[in-house]
Protein backbone atom coordinates (compact mmCIF):
# COMPACT_ATOMS: atom_id res chain seq x y z
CA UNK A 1 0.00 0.00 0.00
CA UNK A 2 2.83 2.50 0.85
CA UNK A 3 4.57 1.56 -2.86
CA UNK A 4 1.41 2.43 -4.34
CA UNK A 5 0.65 5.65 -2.58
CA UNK A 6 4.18 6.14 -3.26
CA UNK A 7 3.89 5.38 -6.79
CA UNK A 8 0.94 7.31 -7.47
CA UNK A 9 1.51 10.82 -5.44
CA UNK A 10 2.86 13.47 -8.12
CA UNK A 11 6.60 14.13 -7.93
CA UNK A 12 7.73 17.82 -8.39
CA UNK A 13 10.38 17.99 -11.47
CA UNK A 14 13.73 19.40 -10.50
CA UNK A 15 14.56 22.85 -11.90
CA UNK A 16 15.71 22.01 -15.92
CA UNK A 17 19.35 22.85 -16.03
CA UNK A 18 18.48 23.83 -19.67
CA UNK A 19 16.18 27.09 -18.51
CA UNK A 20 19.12 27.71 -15.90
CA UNK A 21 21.37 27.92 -18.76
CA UNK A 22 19.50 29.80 -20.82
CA UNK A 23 19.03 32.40 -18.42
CA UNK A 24 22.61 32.38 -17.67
CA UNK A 25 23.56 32.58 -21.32
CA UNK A 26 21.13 35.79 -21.74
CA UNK A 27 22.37 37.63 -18.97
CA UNK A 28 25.80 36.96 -20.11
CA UNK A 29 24.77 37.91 -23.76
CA UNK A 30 23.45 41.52 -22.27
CA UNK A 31 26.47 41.96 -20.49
CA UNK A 32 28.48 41.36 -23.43
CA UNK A 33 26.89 43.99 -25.14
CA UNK A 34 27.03 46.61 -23.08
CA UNK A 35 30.94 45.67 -23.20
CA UNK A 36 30.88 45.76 -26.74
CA UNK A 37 28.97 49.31 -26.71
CA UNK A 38 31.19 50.84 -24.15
CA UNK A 39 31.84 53.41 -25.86
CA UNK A 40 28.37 54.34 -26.38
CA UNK A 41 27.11 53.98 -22.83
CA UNK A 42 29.83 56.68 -21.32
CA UNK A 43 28.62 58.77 -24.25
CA UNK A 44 25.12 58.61 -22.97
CA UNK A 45 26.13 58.17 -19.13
CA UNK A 46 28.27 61.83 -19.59
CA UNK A 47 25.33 63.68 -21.35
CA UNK A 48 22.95 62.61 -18.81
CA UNK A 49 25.69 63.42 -15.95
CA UNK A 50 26.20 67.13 -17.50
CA UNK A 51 22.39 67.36 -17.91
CA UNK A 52 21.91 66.94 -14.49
CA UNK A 53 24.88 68.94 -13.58
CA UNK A 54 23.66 71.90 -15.64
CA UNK A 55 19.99 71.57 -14.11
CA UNK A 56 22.07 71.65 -10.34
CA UNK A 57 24.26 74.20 -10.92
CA UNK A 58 22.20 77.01 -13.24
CA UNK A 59 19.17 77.07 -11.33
CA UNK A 60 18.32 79.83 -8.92
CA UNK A 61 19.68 79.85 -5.65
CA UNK A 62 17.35 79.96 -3.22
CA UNK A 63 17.19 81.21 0.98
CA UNK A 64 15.07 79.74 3.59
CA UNK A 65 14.18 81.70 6.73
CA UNK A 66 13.25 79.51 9.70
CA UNK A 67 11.07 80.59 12.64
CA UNK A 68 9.14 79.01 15.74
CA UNK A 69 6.11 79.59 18.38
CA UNK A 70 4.08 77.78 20.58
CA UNK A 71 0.31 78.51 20.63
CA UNK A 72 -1.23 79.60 23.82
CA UNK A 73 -4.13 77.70 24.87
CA UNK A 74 -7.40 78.28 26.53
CA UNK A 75 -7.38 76.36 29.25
CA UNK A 76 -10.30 74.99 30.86
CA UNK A 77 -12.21 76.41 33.93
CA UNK A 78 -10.14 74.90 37.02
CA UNK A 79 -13.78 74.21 38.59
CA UNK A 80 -14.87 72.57 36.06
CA UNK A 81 -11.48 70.33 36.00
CA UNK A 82 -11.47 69.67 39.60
CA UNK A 83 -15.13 68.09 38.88
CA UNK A 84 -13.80 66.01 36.53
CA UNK A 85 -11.26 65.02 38.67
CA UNK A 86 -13.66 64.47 41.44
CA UNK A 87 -15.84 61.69 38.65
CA UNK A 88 -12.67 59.70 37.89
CA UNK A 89 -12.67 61.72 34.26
CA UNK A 90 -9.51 63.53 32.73
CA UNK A 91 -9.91 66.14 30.50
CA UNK A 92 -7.62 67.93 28.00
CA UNK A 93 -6.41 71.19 29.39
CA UNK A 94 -7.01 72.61 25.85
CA UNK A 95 -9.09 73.11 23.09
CA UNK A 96 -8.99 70.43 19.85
CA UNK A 97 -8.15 74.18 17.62
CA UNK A 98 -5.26 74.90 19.67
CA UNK A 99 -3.25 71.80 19.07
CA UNK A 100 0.11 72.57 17.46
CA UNK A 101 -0.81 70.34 14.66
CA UNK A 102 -3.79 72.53 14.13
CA UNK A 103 -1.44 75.82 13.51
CA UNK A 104 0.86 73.49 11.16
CA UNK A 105 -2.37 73.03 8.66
CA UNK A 106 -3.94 76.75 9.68
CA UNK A 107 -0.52 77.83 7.73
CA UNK A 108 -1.32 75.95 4.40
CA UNK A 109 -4.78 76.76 4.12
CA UNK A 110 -5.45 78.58 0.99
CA UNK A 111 -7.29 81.62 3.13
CA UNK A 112 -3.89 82.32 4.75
CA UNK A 113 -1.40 82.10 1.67
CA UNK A 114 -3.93 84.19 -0.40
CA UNK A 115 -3.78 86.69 2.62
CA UNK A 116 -0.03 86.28 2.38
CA UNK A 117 0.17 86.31 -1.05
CA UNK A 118 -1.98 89.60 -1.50
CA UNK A 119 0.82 91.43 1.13
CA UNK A 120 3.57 93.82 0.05
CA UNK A 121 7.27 92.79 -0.02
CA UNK A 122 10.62 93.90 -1.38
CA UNK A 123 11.06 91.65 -4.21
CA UNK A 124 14.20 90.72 -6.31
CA UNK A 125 13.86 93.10 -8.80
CA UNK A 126 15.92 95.79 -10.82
CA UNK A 127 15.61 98.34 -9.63
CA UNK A 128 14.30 97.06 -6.49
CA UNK A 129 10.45 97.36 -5.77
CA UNK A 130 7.64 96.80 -3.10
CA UNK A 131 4.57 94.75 -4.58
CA UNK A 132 2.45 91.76 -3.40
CA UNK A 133 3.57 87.91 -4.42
CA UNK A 134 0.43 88.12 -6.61
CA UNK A 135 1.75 90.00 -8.69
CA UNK A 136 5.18 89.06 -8.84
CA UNK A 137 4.51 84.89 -9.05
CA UNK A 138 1.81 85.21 -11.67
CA UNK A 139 3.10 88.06 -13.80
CA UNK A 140 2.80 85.60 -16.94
CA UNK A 141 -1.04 85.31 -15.88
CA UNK A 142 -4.18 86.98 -17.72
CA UNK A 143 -6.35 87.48 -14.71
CA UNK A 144 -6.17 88.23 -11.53
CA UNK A 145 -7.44 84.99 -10.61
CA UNK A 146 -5.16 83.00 -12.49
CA UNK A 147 -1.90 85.22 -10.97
CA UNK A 148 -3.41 84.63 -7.41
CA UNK A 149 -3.74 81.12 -7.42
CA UNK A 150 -0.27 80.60 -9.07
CA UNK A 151 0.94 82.85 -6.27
CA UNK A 152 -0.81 80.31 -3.99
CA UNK A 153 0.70 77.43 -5.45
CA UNK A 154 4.11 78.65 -5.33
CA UNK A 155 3.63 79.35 -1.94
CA UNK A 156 2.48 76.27 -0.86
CA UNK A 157 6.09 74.55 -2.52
CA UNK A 158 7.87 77.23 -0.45
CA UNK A 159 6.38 77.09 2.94
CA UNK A 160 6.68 74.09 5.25
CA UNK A 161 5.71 73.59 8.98
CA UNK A 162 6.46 70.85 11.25
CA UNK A 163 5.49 70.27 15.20
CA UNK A 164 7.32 68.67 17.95
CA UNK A 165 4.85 66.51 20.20
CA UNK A 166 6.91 66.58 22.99
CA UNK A 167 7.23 70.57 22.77
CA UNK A 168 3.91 71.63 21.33
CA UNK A 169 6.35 74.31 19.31
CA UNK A 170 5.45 75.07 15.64
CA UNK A 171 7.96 75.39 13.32
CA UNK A 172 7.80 77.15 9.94
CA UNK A 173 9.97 77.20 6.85
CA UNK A 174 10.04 79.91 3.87
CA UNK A 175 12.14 79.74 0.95
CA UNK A 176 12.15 82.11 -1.85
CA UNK A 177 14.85 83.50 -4.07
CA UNK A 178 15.94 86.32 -1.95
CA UNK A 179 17.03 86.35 1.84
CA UNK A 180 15.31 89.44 2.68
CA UNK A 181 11.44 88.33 0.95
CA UNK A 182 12.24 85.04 2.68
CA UNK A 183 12.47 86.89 6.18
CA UNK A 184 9.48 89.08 4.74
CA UNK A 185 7.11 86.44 4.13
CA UNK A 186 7.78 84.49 7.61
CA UNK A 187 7.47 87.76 9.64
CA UNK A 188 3.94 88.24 7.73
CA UNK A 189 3.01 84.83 8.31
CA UNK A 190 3.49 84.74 12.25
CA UNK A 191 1.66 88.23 12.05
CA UNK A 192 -1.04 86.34 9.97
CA UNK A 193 -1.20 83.53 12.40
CA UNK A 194 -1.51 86.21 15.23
CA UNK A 195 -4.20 87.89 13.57
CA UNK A 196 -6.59 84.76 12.39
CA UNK A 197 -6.12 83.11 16.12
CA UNK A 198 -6.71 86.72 18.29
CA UNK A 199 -9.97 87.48 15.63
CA UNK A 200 -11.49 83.53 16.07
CA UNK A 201 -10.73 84.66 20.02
CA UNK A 202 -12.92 87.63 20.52
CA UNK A 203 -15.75 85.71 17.83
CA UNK A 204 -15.63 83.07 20.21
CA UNK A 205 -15.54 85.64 22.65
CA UNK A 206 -18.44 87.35 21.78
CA UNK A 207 -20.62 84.44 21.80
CA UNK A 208 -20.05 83.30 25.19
CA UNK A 209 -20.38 86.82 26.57
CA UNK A 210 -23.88 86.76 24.92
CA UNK A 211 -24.73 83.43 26.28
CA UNK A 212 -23.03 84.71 29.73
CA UNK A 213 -25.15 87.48 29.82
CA UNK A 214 -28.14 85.94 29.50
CA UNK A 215 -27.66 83.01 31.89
CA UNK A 216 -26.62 85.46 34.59
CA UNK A 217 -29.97 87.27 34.37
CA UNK A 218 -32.19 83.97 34.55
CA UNK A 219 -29.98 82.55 37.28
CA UNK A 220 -30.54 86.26 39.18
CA UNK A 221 -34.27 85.82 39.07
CA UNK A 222 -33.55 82.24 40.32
CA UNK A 223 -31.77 83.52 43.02
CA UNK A 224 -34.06 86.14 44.04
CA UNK A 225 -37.38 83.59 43.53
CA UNK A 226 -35.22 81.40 46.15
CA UNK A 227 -34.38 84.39 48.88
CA UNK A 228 -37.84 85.23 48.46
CA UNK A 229 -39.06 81.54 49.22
CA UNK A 230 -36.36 81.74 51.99
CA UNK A 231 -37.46 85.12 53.42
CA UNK A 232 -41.50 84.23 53.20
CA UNK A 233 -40.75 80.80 55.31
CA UNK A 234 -38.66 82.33 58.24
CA UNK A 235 -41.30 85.30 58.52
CA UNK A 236 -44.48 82.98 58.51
CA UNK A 237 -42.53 80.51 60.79
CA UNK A 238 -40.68 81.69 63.61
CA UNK A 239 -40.41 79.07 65.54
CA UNK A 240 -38.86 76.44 62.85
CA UNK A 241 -36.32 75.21 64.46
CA UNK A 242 -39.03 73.49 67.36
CA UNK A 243 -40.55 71.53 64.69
CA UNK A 244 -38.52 68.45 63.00
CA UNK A 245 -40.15 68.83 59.71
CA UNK A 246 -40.47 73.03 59.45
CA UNK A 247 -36.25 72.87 60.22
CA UNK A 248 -36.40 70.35 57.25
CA UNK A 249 -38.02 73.18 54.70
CA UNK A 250 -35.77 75.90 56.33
CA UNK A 251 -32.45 73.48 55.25
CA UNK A 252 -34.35 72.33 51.99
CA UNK A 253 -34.72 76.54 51.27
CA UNK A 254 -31.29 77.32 52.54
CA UNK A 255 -29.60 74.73 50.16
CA UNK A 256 -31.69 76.05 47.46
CA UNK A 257 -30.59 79.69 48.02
CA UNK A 258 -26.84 78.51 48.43
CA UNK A 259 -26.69 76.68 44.77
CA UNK A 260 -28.62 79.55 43.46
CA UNK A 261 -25.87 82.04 44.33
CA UNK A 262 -22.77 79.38 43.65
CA UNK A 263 -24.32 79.40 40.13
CA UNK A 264 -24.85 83.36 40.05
CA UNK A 265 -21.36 83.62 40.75
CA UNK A 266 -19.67 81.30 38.69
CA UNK A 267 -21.23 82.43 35.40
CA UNK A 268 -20.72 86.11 36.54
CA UNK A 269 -17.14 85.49 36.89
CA UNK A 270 -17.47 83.22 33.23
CA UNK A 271 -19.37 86.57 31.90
CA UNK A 272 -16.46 88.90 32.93
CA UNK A 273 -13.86 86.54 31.39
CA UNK A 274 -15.49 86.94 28.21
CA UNK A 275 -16.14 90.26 28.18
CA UNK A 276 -12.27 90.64 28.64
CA UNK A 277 -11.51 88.13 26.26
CA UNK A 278 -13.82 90.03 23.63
CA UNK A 279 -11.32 92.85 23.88
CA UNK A 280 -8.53 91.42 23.99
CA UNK A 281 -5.42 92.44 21.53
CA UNK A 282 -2.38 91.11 23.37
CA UNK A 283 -0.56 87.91 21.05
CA UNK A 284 -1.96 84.51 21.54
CA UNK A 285 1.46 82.95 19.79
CA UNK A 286 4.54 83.02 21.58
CA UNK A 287 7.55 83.60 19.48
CA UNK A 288 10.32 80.94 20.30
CA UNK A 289 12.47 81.94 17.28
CA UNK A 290 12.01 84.40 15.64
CA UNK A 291 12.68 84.85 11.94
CA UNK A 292 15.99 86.27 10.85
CA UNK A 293 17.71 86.85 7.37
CA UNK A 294 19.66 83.87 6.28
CA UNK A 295 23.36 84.47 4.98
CA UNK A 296 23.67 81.17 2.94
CA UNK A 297 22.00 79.77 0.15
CA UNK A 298 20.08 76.36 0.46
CA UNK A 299 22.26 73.80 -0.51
CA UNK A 300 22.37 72.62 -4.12
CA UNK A 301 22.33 69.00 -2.91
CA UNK A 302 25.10 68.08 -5.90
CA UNK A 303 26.56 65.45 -3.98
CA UNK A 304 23.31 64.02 -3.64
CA UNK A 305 21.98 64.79 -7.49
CA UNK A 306 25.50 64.09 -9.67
CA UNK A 307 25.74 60.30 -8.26
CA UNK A 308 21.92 59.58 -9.38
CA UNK A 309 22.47 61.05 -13.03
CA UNK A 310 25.66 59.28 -13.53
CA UNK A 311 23.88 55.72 -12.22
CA UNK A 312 20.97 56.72 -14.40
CA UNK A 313 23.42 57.68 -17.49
CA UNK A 314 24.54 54.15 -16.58
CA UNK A 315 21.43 52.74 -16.66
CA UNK A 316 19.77 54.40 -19.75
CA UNK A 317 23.12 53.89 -21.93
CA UNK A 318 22.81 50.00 -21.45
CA UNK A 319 19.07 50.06 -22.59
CA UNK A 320 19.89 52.00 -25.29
CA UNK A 321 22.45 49.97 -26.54
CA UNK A 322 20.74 46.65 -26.11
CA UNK A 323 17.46 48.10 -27.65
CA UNK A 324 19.31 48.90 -30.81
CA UNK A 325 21.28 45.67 -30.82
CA UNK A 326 17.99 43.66 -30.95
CA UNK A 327 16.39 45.93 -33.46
CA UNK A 328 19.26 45.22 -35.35
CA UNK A 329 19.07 41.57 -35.08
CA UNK A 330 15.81 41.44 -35.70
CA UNK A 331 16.04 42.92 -39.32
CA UNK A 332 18.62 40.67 -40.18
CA UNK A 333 17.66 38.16 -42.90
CA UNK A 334 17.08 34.63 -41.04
């Protein structure tokens, strides 16, 4: 029984050592002609190499100017925390909108670059002048449409942000042609940062105070209904305290006027925050490093770029060669 089962389960085939050999014999064959075309692929490897070399080495230089803040965030009433705490629940200290990662996309949003975009800077022109990146990115462009949104684009290639999680500190890149627009267009962005975070503020602001307001006036007449209650129950009932259930209502009342005015005061205090914050104009970004004008270029990153065109000259010679090769052998008579 074993022969059989033996005899009849299918046996894999070793590998043919007639496909090895083939494959052998072609890889040889491919490196044989690039041998034979040597010539041809350092031809082809050196114009690719100077390509890239001239594509390094002519283009513009460009400056980055670097900068960094941390966002200031709201934190949360410390009642309202220590209530939490009280429950067994932890909450975040601050808002979702203040998150540093929050500022990092704020800063690529199209509202903010067009805002940037539509500012005045000294641009690298002769003689030198003071006009907007609108007008100076999209000077090829019809419309003023067209010339702000390739303004926009442009600026989204040259400005970069990155947070730390460990720091909560934003930082921001800006790279242009000239050192002094690069340290231009940062100084505008923090002050565009600034701006968009201390207006959202006082609209934020605003709201509360409204909704403040008119809690503090309903709690009031809560608070006054419950004195009133209070008041009308001592003067009707002199002798509470004699009587186990009368000294009941008086506690019952008391408590009742007690959370009343704990209330009152907590949203009065809430009310006068926001009335403060409403008006407020002091920065809401603090400035860890601020921008300066860099003195070097940006690297041209040759050592990097020269190696990859010479192994791509390298690469693109030998296909070249073998391509012809074949389509030479293939018009040979057979």
């Amino acid at each position: 029984m074993t022969e059989l089962a033996a005899a009849a389960s299918p046996r894999l085939a070793p590998p043919s050592p007639r496909n090895e050999a083939e494959d052998l014999s072609i890889v040889a064959g491919v490196v044989r002609v690039v041998f034979e075309e040597i010539r041809s692929v350092i031809a082809i490897t050196a114009v690719v190499t100077l390509i890239v070399a001239l594509i390094v080495f002519l283009r513009p230089r460009s400056y980055t100017a670097s900068a960094s803040f941390a966002p200031q965030g709201r934190k949360l009433p410390s009642n309202l925390s220590g209530l939490a705490a009280q429950f067994g629940v932890s909450v975040p200290g601050d808002e979702p909108s203040e998150s540093p990662q929050f500022y990092a996309d704020l800063i690529r949003t199209r509202a903010v670059l067009e805002e940037l975009a539509d500012s005045l800077y000294d641009v690298p022109s002769d003689p030198p002048s003071r006009m907007s990146l609108t007008r100076w990115y999209g000077q090829k462009e019809r419309t003023p449409a067209l010339q702000r949104d390739k303004a926009v684009t442009q600026l989204r290639k040259d400005v970069s942000a990155s947070t730390s999680t460990q720091t909560g500190v934003v930082s921001l890149q800006v790279r242009s042609r000239s050192p002094v627009l690069s340290d231009e267009i940062a100084v505008r962005l923090l002050s565009i940062i600034n701006a968009f975070n201390l207006e959202r503020r006082r609209t934020q602001a605003a709201a509360e105070r409204a909704f403040a307001e008119s809690r503090v006036a309903s709690i009031k007449g809560d608070l006054q209904a419950a004195e009133g209650r209070l008041q009308d129950f001592l003067q009707h009932n002199a002798n509470c305290c004699e009587a186990p259930s009368l000294r009941f209502e008086e506690q019952r009342l008391s408590r009742d006027v007690s959370t009343q005015q704990q209330l009152y005061t907590t949203m009065l205090q809430s009310f006068e925050q926001a009335k403060i914050d409403e008006v407020r104009d002091t920065p809401v970004i603090t400035i860890i490093e601020p921008p300066t004008i860099p003195v070097r270029p940006d690297s041209r990153r040759a050592a990097l770029l020269l190696p990859l065109g010479v192994i791509a000259g390298v690469m693109l010679g030998a296909i070249v060669v073998i391509g012809m090769r074949w389509i030479g052998d293939a018009r040979l008579p057979r």
